[in-house]
C-alpha atoms as a PDB file:
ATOM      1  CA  UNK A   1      18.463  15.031  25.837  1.00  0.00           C
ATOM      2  CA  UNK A   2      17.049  15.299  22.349  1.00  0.00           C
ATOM      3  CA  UNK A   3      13.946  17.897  22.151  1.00  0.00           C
ATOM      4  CA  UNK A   4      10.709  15.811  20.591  1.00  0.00           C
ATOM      5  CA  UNK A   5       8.444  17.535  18.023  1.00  0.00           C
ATOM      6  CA  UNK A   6       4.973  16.177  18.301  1.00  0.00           C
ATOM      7  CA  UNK A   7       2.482  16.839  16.018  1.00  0.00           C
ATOM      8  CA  UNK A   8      -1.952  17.166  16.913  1.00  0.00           C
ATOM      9  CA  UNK A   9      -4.268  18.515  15.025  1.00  0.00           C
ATOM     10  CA  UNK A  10      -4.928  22.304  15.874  1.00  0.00           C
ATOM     11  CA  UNK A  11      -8.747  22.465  15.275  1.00  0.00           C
ATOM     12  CA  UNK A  12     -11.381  19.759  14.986  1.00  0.00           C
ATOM     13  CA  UNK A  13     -12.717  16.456  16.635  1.00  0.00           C
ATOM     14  CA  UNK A  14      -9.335  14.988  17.851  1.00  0.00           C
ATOM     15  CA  UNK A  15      -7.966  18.172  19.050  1.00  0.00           C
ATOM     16  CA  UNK A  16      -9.684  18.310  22.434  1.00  0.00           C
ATOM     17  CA  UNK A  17      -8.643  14.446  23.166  1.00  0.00           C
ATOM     18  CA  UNK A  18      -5.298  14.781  21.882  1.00  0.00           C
ATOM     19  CA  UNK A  19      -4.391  17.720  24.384  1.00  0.00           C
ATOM     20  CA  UNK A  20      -6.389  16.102  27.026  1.00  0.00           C
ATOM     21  CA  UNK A  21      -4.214  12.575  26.878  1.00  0.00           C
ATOM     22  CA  UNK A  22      -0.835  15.056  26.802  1.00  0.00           C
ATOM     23  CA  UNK A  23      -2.349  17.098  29.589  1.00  0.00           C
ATOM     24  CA  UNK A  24      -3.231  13.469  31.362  1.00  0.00           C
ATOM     25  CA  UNK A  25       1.076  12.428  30.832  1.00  0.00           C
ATOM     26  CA  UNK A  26       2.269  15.392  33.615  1.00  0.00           C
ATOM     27  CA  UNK A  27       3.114  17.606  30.618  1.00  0.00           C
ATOM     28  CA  UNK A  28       2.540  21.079  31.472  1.00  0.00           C
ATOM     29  CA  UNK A  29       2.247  23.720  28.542  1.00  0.00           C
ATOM     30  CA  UNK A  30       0.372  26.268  28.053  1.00  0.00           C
ATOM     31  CA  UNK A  31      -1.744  29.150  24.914  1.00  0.00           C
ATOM     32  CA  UNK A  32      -2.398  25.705  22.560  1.00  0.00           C
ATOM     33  CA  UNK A  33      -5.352  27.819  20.953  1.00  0.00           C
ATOM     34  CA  UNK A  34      -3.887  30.850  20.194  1.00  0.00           C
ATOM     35  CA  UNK A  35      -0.567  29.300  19.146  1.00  0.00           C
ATOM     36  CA  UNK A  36       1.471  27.019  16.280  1.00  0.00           C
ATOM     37  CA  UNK A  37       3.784  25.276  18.651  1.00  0.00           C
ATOM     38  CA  UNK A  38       3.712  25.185  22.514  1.00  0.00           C
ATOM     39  CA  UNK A  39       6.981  23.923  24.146  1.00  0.00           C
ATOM     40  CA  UNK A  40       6.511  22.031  27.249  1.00  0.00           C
ATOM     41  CA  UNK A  41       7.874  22.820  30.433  1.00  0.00           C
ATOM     42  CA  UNK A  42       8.432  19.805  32.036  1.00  0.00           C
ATOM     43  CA  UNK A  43       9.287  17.610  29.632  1.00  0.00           C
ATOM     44  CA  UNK A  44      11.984  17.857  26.405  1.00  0.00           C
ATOM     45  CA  UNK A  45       8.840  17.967  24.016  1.00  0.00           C
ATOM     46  CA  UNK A  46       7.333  20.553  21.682  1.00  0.00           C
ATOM     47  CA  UNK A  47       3.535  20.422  20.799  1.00  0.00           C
ATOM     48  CA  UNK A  48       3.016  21.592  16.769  1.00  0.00           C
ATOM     49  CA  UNK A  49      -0.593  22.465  16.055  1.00  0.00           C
ATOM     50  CA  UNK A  50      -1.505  21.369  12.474  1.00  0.00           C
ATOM     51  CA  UNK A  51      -4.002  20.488   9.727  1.00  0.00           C
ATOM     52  CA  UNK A  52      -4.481  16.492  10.690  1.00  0.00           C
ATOM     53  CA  UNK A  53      -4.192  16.469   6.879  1.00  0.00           C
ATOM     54  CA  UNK A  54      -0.897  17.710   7.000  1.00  0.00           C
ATOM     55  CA  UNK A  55       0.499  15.298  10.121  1.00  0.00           C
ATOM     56  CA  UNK A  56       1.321  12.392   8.305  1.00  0.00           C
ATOM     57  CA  UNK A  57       3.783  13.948   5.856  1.00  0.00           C
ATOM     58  CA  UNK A  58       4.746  16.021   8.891  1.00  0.00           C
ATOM     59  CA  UNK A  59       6.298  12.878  10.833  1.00  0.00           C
ATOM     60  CA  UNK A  60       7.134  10.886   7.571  1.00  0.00           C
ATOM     61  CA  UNK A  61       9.264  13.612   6.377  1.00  0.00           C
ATOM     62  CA  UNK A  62      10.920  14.132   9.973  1.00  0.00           C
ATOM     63  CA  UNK A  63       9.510  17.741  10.694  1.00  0.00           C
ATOM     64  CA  UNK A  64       8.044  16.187  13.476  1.00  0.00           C
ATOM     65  CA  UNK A  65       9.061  13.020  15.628  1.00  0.00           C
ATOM     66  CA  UNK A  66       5.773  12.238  16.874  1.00  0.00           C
ATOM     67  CA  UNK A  67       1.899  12.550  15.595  1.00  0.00           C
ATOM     68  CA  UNK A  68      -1.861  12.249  17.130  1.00  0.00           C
ATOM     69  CA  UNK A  69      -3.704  11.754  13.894  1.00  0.00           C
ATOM     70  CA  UNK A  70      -6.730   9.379  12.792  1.00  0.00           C
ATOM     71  CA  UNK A  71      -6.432   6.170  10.774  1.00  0.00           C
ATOM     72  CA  UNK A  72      -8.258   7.227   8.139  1.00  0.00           C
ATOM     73  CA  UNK A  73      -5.968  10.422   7.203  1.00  0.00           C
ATOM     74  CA  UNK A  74      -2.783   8.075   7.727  1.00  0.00           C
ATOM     75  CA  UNK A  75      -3.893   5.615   4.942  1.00  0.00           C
ATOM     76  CA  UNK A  76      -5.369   8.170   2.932  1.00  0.00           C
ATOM     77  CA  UNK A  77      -1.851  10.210   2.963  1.00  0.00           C
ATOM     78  CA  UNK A  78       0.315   7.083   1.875  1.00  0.00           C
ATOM     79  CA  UNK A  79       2.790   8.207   4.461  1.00  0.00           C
ATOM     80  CA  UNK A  80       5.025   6.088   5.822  1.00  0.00           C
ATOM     81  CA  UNK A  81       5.104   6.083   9.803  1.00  0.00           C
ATOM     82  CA  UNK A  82       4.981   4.011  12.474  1.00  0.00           C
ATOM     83  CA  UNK A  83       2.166   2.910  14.565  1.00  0.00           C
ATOM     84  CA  UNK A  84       3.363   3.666  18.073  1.00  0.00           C
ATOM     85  CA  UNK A  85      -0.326   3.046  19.981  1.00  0.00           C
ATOM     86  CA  UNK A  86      -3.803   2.890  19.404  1.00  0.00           C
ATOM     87  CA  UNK A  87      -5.240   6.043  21.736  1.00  0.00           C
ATOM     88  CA  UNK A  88      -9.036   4.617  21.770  1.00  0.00           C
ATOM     89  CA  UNK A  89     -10.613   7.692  20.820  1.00  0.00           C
ATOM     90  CA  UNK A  90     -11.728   9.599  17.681  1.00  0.00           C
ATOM     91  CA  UNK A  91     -13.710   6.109  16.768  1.00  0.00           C
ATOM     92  CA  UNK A  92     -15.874   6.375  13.364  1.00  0.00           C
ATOM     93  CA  UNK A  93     -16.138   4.500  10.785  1.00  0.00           C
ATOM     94  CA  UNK A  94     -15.590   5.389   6.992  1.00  0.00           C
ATOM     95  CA  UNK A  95     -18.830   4.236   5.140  1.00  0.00           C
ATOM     96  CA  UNK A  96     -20.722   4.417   1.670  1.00  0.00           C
ATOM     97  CA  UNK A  97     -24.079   5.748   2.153  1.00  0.00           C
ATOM     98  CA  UNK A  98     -26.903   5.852  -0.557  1.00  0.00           C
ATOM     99  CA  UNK A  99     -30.407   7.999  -0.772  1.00  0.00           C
ATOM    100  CA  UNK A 100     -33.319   6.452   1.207  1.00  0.00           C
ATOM    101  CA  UNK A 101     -35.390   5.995  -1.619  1.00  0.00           C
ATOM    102  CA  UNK A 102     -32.299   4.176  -4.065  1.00  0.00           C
ATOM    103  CA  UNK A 103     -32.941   0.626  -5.204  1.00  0.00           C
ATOM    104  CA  UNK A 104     -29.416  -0.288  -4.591  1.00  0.00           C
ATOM    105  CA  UNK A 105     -29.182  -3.372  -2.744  1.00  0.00           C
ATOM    106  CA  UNK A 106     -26.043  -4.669  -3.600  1.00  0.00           C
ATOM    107  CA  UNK A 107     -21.681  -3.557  -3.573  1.00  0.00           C
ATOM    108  CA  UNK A 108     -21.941  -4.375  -7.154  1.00  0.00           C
ATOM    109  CA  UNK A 109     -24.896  -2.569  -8.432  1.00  0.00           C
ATOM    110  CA  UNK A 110     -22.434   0.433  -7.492  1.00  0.00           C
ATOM    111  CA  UNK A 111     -20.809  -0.442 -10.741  1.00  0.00           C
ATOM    112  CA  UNK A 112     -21.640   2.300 -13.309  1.00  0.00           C
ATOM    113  CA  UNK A 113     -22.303   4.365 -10.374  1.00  0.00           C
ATOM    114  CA  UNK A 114     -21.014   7.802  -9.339  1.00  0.00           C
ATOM    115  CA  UNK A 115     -19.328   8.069  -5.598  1.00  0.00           C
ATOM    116  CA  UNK A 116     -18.671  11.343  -3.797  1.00  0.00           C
ATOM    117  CA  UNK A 117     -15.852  11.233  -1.101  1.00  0.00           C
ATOM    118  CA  UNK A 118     -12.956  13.456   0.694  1.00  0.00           C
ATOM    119  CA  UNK A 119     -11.085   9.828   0.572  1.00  0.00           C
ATOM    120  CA  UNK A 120     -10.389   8.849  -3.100  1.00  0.00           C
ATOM    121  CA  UNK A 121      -7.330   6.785  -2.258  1.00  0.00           C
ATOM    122  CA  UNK A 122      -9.087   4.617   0.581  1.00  0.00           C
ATOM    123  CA  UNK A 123     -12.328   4.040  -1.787  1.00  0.00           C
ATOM    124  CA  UNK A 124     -10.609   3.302  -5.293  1.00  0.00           C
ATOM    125  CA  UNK A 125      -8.678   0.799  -2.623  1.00  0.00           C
ATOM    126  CA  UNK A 126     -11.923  -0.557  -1.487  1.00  0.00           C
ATOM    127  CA  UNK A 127     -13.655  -0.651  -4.830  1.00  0.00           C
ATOM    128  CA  UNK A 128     -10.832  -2.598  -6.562  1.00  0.00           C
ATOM    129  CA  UNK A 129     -10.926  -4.990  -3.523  1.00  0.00           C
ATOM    130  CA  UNK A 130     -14.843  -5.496  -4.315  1.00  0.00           C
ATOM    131  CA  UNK A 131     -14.375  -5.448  -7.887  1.00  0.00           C
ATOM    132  CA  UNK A 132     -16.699  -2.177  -8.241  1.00  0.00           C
ATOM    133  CA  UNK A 133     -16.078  -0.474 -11.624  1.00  0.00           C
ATOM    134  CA  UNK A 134     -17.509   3.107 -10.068  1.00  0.00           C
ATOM    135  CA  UNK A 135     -16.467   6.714 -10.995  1.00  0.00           C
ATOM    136  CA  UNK A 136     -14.569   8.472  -8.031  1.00  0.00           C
ATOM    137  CA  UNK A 137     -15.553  12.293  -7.807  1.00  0.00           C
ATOM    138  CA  UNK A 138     -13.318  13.940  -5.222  1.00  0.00           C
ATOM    139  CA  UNK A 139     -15.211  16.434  -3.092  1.00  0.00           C
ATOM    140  CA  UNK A 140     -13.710  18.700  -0.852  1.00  0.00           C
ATOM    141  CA  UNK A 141     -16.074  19.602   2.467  1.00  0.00           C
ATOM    142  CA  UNK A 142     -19.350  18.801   2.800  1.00  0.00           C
ATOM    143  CA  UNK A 143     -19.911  15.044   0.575  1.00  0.00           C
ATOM    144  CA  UNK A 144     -23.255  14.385   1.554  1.00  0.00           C
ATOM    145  CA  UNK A 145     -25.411  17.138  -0.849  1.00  0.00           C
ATOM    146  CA  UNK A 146     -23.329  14.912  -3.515  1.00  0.00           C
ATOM    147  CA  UNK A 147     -26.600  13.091  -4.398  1.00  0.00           C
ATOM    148  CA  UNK A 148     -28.857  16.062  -3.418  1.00  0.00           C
ATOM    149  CA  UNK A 149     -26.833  18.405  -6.229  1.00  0.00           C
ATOM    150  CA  UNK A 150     -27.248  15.532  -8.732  1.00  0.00           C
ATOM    151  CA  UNK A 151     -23.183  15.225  -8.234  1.00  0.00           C
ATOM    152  CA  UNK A 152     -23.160  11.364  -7.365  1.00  0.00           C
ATOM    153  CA  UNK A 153     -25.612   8.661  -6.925  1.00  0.00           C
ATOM    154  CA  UNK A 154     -23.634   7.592  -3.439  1.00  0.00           C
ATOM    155  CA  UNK A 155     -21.288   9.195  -1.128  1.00  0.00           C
ATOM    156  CA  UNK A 156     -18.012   7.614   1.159  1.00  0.00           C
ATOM    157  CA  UNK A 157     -17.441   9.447   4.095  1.00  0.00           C
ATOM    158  CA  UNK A 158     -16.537   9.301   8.444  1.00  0.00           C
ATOM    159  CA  UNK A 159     -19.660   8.789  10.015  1.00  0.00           C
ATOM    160  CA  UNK A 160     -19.699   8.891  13.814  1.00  0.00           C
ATOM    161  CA  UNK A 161     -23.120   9.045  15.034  1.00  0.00           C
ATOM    162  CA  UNK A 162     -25.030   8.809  11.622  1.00  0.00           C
ATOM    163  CA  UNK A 163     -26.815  11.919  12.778  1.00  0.00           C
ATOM    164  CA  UNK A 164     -25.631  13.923   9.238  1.00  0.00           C
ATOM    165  CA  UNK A 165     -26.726  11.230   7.148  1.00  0.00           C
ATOM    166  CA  UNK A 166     -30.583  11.282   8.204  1.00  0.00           C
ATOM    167  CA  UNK A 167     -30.392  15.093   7.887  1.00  0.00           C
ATOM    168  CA  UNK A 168     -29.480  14.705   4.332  1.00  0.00           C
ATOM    169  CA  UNK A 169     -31.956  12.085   3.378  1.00  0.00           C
ATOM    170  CA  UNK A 170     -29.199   9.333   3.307  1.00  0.00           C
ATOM    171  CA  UNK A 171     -28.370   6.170   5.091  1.00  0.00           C
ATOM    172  CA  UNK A 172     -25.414   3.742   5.171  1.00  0.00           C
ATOM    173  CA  UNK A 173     -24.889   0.993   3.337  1.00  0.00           C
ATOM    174  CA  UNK A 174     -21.621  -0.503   3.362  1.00  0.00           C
ATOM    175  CA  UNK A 175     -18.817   0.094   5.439  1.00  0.00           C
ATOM    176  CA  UNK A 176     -15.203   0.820   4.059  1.00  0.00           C
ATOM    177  CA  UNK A 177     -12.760   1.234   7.548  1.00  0.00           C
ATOM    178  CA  UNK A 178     -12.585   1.614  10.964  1.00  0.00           C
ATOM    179  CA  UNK A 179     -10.580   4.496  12.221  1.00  0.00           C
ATOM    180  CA  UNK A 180      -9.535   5.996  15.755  1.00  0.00           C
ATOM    181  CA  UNK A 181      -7.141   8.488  16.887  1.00  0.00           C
ATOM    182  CA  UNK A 182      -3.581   6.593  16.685  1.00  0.00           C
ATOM    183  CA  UNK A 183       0.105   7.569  17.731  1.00  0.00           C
ATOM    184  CA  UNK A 184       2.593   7.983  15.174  1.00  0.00           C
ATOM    185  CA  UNK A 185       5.914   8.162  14.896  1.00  0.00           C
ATOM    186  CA  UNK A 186       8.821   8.620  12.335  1.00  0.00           C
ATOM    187  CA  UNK A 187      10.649   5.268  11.281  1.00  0.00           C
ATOM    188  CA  UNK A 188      13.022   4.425  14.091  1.00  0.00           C
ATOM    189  CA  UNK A 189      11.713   7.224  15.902  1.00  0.00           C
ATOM    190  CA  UNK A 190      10.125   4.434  18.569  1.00  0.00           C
ATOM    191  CA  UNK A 191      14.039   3.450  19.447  1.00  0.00           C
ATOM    192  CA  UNK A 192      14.466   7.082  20.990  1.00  0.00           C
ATOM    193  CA  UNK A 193      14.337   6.737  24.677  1.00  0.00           C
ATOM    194  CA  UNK A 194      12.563  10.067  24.746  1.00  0.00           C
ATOM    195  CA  UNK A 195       9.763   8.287  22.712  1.00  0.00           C
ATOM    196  CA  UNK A 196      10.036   5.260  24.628  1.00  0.00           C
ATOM    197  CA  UNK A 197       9.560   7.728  28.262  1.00  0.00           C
ATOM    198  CA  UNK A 198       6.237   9.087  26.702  1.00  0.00           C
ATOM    199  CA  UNK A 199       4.925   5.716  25.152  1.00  0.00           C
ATOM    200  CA  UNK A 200       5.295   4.858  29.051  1.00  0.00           C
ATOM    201  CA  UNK A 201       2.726   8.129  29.920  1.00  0.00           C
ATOM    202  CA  UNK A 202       0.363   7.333  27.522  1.00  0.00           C
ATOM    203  CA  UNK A 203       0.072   3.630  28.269  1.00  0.00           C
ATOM    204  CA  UNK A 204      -0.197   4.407  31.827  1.00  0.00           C
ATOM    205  CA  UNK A 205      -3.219   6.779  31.269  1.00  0.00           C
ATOM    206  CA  UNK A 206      -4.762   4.462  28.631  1.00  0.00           C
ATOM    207  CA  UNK A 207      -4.668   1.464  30.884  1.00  0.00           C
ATOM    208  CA  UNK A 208      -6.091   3.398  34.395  1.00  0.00           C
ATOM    209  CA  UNK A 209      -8.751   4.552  31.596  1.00  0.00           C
ATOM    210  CA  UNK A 210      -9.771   0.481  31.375  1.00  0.00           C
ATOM    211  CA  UNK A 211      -9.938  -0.255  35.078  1.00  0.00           C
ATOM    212  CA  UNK A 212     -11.598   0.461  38.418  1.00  0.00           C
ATOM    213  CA  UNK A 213     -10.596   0.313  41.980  1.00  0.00           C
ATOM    214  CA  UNK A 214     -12.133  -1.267  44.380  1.00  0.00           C
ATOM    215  CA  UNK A 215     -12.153  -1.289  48.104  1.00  0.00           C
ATOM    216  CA  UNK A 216     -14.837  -3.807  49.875  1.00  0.00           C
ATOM    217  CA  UNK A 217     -15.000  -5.793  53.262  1.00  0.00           C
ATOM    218  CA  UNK A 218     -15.820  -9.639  53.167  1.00  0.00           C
ATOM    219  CA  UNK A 219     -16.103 -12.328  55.753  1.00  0.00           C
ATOM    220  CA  UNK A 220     -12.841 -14.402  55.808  1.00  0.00           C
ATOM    221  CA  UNK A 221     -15.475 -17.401  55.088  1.00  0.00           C
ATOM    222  CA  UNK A 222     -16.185 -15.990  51.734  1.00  0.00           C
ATOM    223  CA  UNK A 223     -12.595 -14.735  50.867  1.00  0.00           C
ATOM    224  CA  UNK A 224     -11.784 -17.108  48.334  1.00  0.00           C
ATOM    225  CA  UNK A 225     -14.833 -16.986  46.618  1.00  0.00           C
ATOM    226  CA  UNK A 226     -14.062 -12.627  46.291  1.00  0.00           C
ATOM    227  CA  UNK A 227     -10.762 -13.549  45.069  1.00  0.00           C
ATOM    228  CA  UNK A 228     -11.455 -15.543  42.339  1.00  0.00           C
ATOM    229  CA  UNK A 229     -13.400 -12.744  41.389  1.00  0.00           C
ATOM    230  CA  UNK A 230     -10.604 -10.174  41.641  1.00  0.00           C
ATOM    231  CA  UNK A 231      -7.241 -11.418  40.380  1.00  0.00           C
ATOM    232  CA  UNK A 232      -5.841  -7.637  40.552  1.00  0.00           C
ATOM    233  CA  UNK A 233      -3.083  -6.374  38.536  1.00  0.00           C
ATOM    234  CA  UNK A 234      -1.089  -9.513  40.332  1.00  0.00           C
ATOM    235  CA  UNK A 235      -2.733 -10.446  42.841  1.00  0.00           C
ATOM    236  CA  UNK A 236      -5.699  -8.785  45.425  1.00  0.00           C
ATOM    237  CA  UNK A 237      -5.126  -6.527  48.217  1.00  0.00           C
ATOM    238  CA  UNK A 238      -6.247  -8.485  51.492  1.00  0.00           C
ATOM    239  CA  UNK A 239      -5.867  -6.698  54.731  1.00  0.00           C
ATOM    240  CA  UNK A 240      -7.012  -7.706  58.132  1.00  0.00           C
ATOM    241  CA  UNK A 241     -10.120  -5.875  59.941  1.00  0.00           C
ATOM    242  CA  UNK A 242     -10.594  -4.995  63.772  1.00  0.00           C
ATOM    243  CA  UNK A 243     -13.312  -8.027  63.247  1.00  0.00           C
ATOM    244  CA  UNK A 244     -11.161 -10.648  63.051  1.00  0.00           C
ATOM    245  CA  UNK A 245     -13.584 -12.507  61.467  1.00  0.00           C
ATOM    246  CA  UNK A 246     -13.455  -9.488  58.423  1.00  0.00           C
ATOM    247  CA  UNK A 247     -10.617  -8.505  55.943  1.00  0.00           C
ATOM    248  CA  UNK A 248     -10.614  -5.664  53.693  1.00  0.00           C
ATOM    249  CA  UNK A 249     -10.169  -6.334  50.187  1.00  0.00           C
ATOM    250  CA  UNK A 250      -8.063  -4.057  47.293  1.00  0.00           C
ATOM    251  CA  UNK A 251      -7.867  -4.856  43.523  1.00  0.00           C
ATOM    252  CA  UNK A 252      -8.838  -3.588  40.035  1.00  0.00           C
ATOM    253  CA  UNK A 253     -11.877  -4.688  37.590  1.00  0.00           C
ATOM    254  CA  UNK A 254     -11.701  -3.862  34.137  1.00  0.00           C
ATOM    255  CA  UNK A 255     -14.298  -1.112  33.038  1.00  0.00           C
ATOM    256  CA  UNK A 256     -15.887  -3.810  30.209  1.00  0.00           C
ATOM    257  CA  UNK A 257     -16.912  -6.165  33.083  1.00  0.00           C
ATOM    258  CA  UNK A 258     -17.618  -3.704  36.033  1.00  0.00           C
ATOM    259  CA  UNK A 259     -21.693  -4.048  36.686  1.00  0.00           C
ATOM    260  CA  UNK A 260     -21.001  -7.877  36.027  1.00  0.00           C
ATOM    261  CA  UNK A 261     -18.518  -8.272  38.257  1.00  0.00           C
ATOM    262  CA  UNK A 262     -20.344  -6.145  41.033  1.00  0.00           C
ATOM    263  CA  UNK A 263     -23.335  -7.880  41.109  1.00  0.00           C
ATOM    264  CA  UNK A 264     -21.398 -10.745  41.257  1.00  0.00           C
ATOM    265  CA  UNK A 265     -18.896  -9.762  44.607  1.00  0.00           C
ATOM    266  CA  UNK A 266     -22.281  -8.777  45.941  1.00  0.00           C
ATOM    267  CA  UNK A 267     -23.400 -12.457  45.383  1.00  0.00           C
ATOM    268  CA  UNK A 268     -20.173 -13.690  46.989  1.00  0.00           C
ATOM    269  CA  UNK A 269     -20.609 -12.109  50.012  1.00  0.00           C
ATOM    270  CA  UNK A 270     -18.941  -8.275  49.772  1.00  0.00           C
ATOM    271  CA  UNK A 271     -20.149  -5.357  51.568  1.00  0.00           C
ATOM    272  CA  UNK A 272     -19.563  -1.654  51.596  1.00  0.00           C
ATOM    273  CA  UNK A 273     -17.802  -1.793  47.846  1.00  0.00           C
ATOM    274  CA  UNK A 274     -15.975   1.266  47.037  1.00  0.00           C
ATOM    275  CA  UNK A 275     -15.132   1.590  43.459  1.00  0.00           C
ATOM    276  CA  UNK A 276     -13.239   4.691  42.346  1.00  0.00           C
ATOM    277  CA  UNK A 277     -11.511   5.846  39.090  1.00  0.00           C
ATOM    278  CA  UNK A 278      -7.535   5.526  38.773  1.00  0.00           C
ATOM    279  CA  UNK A 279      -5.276   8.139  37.433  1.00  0.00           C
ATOM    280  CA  UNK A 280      -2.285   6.224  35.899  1.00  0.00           C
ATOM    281  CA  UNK A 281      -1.440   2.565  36.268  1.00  0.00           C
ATOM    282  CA  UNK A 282       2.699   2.158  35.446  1.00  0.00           C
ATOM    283  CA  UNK A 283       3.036  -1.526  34.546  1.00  0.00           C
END
């Protein structure tokens, strides 16, 4: 069985997630912080912790099978991978922001204009696209005291919560890409049924992530209308009460609907609704 190499980032905003969703698969390993590769024991896998910079070329090259990395540092690299599966966390979005007090109202009054960014590749890109005419200044670290230093009259850069921005008298202004945390693999790495095992985890954990269960007694005069409510993963749960007049009822709402479709069951007739989380759903 061939030994996997998988590749997360060591420090920084995906790390936590990326061990969590690995911890959340039944992989056991252990001193991730104090360590460049963990093996794990339960599994034929091997956890390298890197720059996310560096992850990319890491599983284009082949040094690694596998890689947790963002969307943004994927196109940014050039490198050719494979998108395995979108992991739903690390969301941001890569933006231009301005100074609060600039007249710019406009993409194209950036022409002429100087933009400060760690992403050159994805904002020439975008720039071209918009037929901007702007001068790129590549900053390494900190982008937004660009237009405090005088360095640029605009900045690109992630921006989660926006919370940086205000601090430095900026604000956005157009937005460039989204980006989350995605799965990556070499090219035909996704054929490997090693890969194809883990894809399986992950999915699992991704899709009990979506969903609630739900336990809740209804009349037997009211069952269909609770039903069409619940379609389940197939089909409901429906088990008969010591009231034969009752029947318990077991399914799964999605987490996107869940007050909506409480209030609702409530409104059909269901009593004593028990919702709780779910670890892994295996389709």
């Amino acid at each position: 069985m061939k030994t996997l190499k998988i590749a997360i980032q060591k420090s920084g905003r995906l790390n936590e997630k990326s061990v969590e969703i690995l911890k959340n698969c039944g992989l056991s390993f252990e001193n991730y912080k104090s360590s460049l590769i963990s093996t794990v024991t339960n599994f034929p896998l091997e956890i390298l912790f890197l720059r996310d910079d560096d992850i990319p070329e890491y599983v284009q090259d082949g040094i690694a099978d596998l890689g947790i990395v963002g969307e943004n540092v994927i196109v940014e690299a050039g490198a050719e991978v494979t998108y395995l599966q979108k992991l739903g966390f690390g969301k941001c979005t890569l933006k231009i922001a301005i100074p609060n007090e600039s007249n710019i109202t406009g993409i194209a009054q950036l022409s002429g204009k100087a933009i400060a960014t760690s992403y050159p590749v994805i904002l020439e890109k975008y720039l071209k696209d918009n037929n901007v005419d702007a001068e790129v200044r590549t900053i390494s670290g900190s982008v937004e005291i660009g237009p405090g230093l005088g360095l640029s009259d605009a900045i690109c850069d992630i921006v989660s919560t926006g919370g940086t921005l205000k601090s430095n008298g900026l604000k956005p202004f157009s937005e460039v890409m989204k980006s989350e945390a995605v799965l990556i693999g070499k090219a035909g790495s996704d054929l490997l049924p090693e890969v194809q095992e883990l894809l399986q985890r992950i999915r699992s954990v991704l899709r009990a992530k979506e969903t609630k269960y739900v336990v809740l007694n209804v009349a037997r005069s009211n069952l269909k209308k609770v039903v069409d409510l619940l379609p389940g993963v197939k089909s409901p749960t429906v088990v008969p009460l010591f009231d034969e007049d009752w029947v318990a009822v077991h399914s799964v709402i999605a987490e996107y609907d869940f007050w909506e479709k409480i209030n609702s069951l409530k409104a059909a007739g269901a009593e004593g609704i028990v919702v709780m989380p779910i670890e892994k759903i295996i389709a």
